[in-house]
C-alpha atoms as a PDB file:
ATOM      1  CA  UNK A   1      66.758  88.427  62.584  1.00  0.00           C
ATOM      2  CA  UNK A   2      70.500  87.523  62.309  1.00  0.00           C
ATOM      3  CA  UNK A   3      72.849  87.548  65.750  1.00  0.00           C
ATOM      4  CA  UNK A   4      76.304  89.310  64.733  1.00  0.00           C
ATOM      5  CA  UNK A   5      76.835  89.083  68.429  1.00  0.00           C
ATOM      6  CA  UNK A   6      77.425  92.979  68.890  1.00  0.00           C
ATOM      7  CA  UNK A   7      73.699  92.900  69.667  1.00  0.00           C
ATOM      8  CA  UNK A   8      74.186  94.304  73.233  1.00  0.00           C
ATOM      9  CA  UNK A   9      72.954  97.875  74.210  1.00  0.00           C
ATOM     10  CA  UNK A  10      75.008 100.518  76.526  1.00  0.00           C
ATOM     11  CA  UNK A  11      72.467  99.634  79.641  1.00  0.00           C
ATOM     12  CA  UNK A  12      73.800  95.765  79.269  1.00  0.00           C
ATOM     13  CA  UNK A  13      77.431  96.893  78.900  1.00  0.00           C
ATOM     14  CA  UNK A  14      76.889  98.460  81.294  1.00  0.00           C
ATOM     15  CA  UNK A  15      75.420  96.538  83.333  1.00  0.00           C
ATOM     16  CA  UNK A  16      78.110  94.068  82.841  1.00  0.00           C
ATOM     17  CA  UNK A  17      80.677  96.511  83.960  1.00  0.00           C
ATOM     18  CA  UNK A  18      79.512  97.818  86.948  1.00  0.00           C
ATOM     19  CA  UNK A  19      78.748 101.236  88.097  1.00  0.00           C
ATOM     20  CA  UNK A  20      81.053 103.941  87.125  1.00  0.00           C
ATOM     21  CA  UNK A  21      82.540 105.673  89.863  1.00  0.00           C
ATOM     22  CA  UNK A  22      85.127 107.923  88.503  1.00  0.00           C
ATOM     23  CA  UNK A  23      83.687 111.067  89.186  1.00  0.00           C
ATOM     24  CA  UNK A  24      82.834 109.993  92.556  1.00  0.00           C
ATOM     25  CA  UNK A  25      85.828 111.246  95.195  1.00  0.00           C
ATOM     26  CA  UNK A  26      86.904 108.319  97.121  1.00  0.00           C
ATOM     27  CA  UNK A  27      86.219 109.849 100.529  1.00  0.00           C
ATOM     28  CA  UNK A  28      83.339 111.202 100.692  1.00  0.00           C
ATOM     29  CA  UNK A  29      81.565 108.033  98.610  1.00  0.00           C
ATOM     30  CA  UNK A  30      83.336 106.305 101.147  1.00  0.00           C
ATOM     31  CA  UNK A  31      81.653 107.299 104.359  1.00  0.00           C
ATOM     32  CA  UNK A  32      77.840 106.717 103.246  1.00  0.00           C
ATOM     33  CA  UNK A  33      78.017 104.326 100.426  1.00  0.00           C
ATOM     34  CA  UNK A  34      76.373 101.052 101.171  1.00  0.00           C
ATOM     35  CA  UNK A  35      78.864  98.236  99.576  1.00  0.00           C
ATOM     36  CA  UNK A  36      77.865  94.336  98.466  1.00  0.00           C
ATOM     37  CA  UNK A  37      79.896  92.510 101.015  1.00  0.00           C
ATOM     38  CA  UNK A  38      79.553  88.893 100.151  1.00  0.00           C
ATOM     39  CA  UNK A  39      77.804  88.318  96.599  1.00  0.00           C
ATOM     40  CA  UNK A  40      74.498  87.678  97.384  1.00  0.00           C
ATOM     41  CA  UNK A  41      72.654  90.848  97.497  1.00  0.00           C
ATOM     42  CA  UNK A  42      73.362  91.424 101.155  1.00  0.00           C
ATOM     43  CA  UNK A  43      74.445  95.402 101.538  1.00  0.00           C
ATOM     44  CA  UNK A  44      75.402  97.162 104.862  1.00  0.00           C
ATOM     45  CA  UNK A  45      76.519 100.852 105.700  1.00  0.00           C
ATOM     46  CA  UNK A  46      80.261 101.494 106.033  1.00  0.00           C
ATOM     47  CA  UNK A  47      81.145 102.113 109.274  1.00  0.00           C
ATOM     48  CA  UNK A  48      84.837 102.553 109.513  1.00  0.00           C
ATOM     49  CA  UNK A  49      85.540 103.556 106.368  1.00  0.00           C
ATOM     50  CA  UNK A  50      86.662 107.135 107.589  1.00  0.00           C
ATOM     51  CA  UNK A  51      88.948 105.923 110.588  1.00  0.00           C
ATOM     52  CA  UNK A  52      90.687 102.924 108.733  1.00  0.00           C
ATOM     53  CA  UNK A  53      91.661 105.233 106.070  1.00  0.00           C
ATOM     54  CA  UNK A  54      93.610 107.251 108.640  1.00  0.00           C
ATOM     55  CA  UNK A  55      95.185 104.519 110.126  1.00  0.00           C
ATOM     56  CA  UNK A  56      96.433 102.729 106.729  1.00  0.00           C
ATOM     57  CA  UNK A  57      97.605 106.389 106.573  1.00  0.00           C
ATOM     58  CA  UNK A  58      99.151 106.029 109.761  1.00  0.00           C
ATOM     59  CA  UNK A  59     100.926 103.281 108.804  1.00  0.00           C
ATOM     60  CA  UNK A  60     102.520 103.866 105.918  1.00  0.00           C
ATOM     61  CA  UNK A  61     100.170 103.609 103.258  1.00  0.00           C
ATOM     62  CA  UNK A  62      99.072 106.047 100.430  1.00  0.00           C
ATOM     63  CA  UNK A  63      97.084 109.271 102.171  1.00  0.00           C
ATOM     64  CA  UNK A  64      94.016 108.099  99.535  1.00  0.00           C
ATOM     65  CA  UNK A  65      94.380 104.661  99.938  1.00  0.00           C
ATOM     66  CA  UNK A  66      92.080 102.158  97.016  1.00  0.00           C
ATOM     67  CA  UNK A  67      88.962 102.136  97.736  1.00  0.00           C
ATOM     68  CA  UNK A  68      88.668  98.196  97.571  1.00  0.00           C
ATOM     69  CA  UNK A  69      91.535  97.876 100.350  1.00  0.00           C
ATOM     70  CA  UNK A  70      89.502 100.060 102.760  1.00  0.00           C
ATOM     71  CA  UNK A  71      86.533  98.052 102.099  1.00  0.00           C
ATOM     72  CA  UNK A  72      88.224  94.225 102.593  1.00  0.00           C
ATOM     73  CA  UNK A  73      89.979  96.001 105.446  1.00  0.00           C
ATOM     74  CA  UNK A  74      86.193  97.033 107.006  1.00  0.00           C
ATOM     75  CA  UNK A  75      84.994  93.651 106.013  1.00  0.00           C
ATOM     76  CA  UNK A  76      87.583  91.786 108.455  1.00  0.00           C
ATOM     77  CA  UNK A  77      87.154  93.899 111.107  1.00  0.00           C
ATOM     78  CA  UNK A  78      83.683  93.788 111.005  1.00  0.00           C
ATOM     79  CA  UNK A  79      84.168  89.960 110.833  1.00  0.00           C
ATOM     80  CA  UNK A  80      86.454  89.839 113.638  1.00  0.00           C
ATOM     81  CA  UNK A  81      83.853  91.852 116.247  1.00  0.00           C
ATOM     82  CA  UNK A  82      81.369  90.081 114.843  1.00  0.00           C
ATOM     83  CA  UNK A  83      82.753  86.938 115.678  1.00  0.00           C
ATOM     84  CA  UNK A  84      84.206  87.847 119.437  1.00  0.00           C
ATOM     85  CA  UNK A  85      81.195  89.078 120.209  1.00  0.00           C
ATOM     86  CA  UNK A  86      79.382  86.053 119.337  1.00  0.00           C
ATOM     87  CA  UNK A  87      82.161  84.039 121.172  1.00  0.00           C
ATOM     88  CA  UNK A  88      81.869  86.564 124.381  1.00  0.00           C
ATOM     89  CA  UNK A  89      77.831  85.953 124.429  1.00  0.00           C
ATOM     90  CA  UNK A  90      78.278  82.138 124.870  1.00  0.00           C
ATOM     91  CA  UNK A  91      81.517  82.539 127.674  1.00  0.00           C
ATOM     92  CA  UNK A  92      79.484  84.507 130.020  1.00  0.00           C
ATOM     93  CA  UNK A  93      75.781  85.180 130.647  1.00  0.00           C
ATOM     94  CA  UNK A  94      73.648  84.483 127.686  1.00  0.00           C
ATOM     95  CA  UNK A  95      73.038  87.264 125.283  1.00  0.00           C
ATOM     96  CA  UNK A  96      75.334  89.565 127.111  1.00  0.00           C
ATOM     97  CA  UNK A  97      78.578  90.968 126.502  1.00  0.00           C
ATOM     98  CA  UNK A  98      80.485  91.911 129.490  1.00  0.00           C
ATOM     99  CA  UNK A  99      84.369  93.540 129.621  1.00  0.00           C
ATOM    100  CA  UNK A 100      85.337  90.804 131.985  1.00  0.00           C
ATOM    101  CA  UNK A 101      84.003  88.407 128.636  1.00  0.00           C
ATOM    102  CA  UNK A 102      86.145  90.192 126.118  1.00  0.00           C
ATOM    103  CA  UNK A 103      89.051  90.187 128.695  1.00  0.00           C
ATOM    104  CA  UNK A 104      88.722  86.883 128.996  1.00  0.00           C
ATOM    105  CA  UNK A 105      88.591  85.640 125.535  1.00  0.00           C
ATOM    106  CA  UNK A 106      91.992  87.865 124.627  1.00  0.00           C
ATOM    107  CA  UNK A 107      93.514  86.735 127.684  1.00  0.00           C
ATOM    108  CA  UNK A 108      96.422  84.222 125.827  1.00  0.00           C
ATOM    109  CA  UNK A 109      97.105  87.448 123.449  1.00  0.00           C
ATOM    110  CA  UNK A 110      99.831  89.193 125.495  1.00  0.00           C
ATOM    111  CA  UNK A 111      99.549  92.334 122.919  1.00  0.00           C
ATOM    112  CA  UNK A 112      95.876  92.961 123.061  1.00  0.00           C
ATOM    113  CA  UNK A 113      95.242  91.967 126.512  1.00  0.00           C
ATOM    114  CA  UNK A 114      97.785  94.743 127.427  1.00  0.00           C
ATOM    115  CA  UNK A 115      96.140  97.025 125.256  1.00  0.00           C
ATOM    116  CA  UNK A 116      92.635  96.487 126.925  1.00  0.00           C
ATOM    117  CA  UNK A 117      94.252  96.973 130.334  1.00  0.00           C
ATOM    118  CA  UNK A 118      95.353  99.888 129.600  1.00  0.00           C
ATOM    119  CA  UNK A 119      92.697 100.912 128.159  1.00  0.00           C
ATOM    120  CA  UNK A 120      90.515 100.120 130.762  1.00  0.00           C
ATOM    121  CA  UNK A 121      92.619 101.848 133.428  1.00  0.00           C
ATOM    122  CA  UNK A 122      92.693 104.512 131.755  1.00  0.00           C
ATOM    123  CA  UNK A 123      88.629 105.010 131.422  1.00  0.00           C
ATOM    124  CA  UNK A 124      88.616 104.460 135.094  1.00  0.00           C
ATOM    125  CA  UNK A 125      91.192 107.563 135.590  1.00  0.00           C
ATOM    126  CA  UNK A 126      88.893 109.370 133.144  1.00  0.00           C
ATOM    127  CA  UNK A 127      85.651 108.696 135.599  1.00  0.00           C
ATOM    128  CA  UNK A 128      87.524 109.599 138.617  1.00  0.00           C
ATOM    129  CA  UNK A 129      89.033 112.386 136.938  1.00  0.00           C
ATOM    130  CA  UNK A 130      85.054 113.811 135.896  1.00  0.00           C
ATOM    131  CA  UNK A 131      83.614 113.124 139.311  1.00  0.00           C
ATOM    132  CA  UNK A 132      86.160 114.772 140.692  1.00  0.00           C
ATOM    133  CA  UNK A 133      85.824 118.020 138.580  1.00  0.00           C
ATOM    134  CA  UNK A 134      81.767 117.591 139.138  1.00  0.00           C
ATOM    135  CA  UNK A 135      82.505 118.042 142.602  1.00  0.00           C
ATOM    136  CA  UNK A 136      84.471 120.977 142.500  1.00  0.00           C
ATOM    137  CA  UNK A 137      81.979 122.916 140.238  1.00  0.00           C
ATOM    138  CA  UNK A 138      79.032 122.057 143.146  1.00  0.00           C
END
């Protein structure tokens, strides 16, 4: 048995090459797929696959954006709640996140603690808003 070195079949190429995803559209593949995140076998469900294209829409990027910049996109923001949350369980009471935790922990970021505020005020408009109508209808 001689070795040319073409010896490899169309399962190792491709293999070798990945899955082919061409006929797959990139949204909805997108919004179900489960994607290798870090190398080693460990696979997760998209989550904000959907919403982050619209907001890379949003801010000036292709309507279809690549499917790989959605996906490092998800992996950072994943990262980054991950990683506050973690932070906002050991600031408070253990093994709980609180608002007043997550408040805290953005408090030196002027832009995102502004956002939260406001954010927060306006949920508690929202609730007094619904009682309100709840009230009205009784």
């Amino acid at each position: 048995m001689t070795d040319t070195g073409d010896s490899q079949t169309d399962d190792d190429q491709k293999e070798l090459s990945g899955p082919d995803l061409s006929h797959e559209s990139p949204v909805s593949s997108a919004t179900t797929s489960t994607v290798n995140t870090s190398g080693a076998g460990n696979k997760r469900k998209r989550l904000f696959t959907k919403e982050l294209r619209c907001m890379m829409f949003g801010f000036g990027d292709d309507q279809n954006p690549y499917q790989e910049s959605v996906d490092l996109l998800e992996d950072l923001v994943v990262e980054y709640i991950t990683e506050t949350s973690l932070e906002a369980m050991s600031v408070g009471r253990p093994g709980k996140v609180q608002v007043e935790d997550i408040v805290f922990l953005i408090r030196k970021d002027r832009r995102k603690y502004a956002r939260v505020k406001e954010l927060l005020t306006l949920n508690e408009e929202l609730k007094r808003a619904r009682k309100a109508f709840d009230e009205c209808n009784f």
